[in-house]
N, C-alpha and C. Protein backbone atom coordinates (compact mmCIF):
# COMPACT_ATOMS: atom_id res chain seq x y z
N UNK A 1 97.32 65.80 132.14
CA UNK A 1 97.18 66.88 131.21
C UNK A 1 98.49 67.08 130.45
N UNK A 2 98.21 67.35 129.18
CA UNK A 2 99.66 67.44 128.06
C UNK A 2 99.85 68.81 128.16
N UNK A 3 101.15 69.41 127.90
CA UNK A 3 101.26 70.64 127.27
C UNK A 3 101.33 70.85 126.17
N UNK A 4 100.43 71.73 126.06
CA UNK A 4 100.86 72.10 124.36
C UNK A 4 101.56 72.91 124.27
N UNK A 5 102.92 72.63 122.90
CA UNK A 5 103.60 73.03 123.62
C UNK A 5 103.80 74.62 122.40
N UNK A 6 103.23 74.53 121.12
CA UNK A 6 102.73 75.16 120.60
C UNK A 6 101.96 76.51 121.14
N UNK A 7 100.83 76.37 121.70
CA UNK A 7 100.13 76.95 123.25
C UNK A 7 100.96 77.95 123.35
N UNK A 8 101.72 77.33 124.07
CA UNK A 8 102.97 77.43 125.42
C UNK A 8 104.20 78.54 124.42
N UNK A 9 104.85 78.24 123.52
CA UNK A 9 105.71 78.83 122.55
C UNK A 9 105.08 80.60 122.20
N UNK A 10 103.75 79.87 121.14
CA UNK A 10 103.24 81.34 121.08
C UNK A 10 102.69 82.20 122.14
N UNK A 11 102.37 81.83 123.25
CA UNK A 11 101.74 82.67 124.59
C UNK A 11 103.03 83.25 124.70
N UNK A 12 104.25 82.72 125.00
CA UNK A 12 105.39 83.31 125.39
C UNK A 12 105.53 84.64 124.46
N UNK A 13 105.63 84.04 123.20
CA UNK A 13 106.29 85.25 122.49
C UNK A 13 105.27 86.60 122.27
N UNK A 14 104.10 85.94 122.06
CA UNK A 14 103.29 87.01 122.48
C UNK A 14 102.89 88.02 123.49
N UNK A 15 103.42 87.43 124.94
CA UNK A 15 104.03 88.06 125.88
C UNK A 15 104.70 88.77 125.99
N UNK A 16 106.23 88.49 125.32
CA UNK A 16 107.65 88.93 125.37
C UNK A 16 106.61 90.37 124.37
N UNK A 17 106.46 90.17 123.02
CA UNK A 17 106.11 91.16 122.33
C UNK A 17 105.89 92.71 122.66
N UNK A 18 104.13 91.89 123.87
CA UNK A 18 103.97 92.98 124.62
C UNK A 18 104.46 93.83 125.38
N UNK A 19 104.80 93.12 125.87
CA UNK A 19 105.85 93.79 126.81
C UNK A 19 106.62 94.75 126.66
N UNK A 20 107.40 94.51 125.80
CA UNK A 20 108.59 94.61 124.59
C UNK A 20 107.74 96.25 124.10
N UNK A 21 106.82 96.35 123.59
CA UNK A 21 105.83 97.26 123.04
C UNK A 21 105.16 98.40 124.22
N UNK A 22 104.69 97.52 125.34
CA UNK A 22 104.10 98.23 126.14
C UNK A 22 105.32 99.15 127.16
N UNK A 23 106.57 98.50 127.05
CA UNK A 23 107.44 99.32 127.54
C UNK A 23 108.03 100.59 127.09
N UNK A 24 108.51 100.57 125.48
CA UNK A 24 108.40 101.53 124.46
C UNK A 24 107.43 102.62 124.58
N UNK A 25 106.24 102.30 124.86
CA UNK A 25 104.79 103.23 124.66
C UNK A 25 105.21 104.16 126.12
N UNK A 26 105.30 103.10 127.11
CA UNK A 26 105.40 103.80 128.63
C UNK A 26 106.62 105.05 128.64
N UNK A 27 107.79 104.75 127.66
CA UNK A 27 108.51 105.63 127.78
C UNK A 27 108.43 106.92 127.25
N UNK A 28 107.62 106.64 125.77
CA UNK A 28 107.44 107.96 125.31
C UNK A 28 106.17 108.49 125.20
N UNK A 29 105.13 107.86 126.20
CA UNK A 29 104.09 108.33 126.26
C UNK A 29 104.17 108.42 128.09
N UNK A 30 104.44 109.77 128.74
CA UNK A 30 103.86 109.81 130.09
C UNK A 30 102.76 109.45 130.71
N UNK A 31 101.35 110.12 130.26
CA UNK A 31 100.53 109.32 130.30
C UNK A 31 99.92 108.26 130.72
N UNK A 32 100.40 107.59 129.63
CA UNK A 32 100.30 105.90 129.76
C UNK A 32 101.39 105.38 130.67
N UNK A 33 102.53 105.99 130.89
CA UNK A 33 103.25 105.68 132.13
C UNK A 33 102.62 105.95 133.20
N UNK A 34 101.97 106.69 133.70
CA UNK A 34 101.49 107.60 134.61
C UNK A 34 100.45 106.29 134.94
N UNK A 35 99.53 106.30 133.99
CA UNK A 35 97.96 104.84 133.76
C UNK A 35 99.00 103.93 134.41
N UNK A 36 100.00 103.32 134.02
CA UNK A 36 100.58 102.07 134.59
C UNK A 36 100.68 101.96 135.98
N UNK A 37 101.38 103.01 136.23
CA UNK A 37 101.54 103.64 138.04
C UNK A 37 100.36 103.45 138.81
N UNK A 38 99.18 104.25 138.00
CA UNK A 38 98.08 104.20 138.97
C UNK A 38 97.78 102.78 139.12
N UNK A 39 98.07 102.15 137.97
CA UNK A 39 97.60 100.80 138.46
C UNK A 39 97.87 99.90 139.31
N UNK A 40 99.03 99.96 139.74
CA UNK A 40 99.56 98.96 140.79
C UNK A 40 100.91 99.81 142.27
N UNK A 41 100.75 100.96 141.60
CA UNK A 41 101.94 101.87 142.26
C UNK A 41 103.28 102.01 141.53
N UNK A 42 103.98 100.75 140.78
CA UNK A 42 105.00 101.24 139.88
C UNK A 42 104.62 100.83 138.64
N UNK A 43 105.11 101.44 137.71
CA UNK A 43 104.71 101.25 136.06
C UNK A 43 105.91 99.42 135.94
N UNK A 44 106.84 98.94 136.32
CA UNK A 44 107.05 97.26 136.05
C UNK A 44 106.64 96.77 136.69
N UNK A 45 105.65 96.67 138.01
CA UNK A 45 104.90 96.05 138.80
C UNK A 45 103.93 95.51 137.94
N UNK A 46 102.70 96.83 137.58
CA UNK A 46 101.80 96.93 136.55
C UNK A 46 102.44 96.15 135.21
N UNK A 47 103.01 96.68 134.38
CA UNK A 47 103.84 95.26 133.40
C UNK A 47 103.92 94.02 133.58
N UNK A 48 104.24 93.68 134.86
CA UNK A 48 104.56 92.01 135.37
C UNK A 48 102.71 91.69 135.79
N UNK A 49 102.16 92.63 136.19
CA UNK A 49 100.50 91.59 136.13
C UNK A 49 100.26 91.76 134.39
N UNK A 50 100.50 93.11 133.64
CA UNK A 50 99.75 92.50 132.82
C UNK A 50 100.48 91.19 131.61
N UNK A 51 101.73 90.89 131.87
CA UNK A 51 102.58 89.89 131.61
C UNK A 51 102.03 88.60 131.88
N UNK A 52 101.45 88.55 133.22
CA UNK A 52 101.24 87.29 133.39
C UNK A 52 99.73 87.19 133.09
N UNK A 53 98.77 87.63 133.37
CA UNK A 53 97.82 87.88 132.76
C UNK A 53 97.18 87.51 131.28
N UNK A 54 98.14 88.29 130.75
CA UNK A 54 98.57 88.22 128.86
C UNK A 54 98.21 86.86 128.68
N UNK A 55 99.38 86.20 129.42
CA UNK A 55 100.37 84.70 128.96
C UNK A 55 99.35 83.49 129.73
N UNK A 56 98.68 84.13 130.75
CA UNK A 56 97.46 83.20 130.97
C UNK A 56 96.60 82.76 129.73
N UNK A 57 96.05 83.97 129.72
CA UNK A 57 94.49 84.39 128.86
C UNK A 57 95.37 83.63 127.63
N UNK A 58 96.19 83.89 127.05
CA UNK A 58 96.74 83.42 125.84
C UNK A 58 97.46 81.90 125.85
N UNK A 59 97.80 81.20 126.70
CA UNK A 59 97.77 79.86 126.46
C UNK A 59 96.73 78.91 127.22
N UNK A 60 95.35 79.52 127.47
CA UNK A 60 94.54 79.40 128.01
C UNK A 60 93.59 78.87 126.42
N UNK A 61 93.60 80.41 125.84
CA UNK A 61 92.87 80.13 124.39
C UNK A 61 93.78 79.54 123.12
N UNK A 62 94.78 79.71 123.20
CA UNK A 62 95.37 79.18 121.90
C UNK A 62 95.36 77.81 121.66
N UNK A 63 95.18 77.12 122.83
CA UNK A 63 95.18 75.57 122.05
C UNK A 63 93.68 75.05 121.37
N UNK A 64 92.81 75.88 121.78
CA UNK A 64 91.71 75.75 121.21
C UNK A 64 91.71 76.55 119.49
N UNK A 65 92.30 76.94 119.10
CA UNK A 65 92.67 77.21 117.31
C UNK A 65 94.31 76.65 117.57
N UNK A 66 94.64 75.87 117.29
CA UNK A 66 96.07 75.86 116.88
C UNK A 66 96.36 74.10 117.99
N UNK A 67 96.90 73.49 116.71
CA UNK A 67 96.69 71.78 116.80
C UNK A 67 98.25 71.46 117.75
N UNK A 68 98.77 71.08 118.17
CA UNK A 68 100.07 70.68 119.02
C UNK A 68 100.94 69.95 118.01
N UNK A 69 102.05 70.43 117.55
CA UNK A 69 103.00 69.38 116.58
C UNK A 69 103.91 68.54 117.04
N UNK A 70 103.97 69.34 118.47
CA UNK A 70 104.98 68.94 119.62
C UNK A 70 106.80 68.87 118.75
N UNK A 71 106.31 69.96 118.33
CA UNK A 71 108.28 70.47 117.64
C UNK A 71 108.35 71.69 118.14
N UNK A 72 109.38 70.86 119.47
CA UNK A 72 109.49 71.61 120.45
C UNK A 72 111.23 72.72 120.21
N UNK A 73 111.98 72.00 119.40
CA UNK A 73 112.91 72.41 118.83
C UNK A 73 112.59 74.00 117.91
N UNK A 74 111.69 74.20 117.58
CA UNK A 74 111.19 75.02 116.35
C UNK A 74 110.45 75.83 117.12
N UNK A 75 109.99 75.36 118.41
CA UNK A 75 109.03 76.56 119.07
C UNK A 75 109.55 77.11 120.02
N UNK A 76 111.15 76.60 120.62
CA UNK A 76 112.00 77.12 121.71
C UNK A 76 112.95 78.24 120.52
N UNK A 77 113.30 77.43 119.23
CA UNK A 77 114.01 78.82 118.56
C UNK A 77 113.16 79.87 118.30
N UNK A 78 111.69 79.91 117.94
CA UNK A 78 111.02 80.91 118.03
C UNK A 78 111.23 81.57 119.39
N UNK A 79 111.41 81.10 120.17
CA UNK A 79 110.86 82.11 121.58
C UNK A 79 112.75 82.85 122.02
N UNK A 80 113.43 81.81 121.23
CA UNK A 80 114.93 82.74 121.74
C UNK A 80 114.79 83.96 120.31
N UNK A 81 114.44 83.34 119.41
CA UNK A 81 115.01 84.38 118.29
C UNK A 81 113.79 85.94 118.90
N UNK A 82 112.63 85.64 119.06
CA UNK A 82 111.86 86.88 119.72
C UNK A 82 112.24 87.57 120.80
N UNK A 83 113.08 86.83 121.74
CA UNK A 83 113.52 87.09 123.14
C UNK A 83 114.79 87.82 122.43
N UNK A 84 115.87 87.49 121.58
CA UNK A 84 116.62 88.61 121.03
C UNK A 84 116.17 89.55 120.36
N UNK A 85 115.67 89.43 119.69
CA UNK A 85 114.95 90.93 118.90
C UNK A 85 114.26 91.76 119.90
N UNK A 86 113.32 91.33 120.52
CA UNK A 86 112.94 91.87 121.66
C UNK A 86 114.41 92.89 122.20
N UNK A 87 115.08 92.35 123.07
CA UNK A 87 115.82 92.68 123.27
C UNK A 87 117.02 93.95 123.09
N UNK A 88 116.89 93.56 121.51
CA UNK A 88 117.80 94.41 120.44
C UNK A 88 117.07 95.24 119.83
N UNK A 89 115.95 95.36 119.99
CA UNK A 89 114.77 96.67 119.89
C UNK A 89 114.84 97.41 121.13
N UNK A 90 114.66 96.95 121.93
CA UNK A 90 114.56 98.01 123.71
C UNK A 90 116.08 98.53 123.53
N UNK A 91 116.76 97.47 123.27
CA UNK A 91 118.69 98.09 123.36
C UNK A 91 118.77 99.60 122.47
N UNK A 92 118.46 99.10 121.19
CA UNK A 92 118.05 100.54 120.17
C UNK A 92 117.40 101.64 120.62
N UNK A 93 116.12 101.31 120.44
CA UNK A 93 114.92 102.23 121.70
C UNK A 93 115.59 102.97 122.83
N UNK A 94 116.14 102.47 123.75
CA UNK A 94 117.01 103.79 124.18
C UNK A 94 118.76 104.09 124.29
N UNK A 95 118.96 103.23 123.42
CA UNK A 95 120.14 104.20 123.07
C UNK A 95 119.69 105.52 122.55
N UNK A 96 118.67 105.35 121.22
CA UNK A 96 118.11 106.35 120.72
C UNK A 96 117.31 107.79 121.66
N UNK A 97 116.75 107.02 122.97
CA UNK A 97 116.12 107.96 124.03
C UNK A 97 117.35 108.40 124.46
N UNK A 98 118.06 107.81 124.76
CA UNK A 98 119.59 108.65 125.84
C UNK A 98 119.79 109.18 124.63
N UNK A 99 120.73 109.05 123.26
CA UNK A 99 120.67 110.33 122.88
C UNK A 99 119.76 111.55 122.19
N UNK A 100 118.87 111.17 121.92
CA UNK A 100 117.85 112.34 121.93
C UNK A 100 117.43 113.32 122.86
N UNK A 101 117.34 112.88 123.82
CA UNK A 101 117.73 113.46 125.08
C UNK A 101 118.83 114.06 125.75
N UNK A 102 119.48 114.00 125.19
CA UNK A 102 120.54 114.55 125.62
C UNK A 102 121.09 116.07 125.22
């Protein structure tokens, strides 16, 4: 079996995304923090199934629309340049919560 590696690139970042998103929501929505908790007992427990989950279901279906170019160079800088932004959004996100909060 090949990897695709295309597949494999966008499942990631679409992952990271969520994540990235669903963590944001958890913070300023209790609520939906609260929903996460019930789900597994801690709200990043709950995150890490639906993480892997996500990244199943999604490089499960993506190679079925989306052809393999195997430029693997172009689909690892996609997944660092998302993995920083990612990143440098949550970094923002609460700097902005610590001081608003404050």
């Amino acid at each position: 079996m090949r990897i695709n590696t295309a597949a494999l690139s966008r499942a990631t970042i679409g992952t990271i995304s969520a994540v990235t998103l669903i963590t944001i929501i958890a913070e300023l929505s209790k609520p939906f923090k609260t929903l996460l908790t019930n789900f597994s007992g801690n709200h990043w427990v709950a995150k890490s199934s639906i993480s892997i989950i996500l990244f199943a279901v999604l490089y499960l279906l993506l190679p079925k629309v989306m052809a393999d170019k195997n430029e693997v160079q172009k689909e690892t800088t996609r997944v660092i340049a998302t993995t920083i932004i990612a990143g440098f959004a949550l970094l923002l996100f609460f700097v902005w919560h610590f001081v608003t909060e404050a």
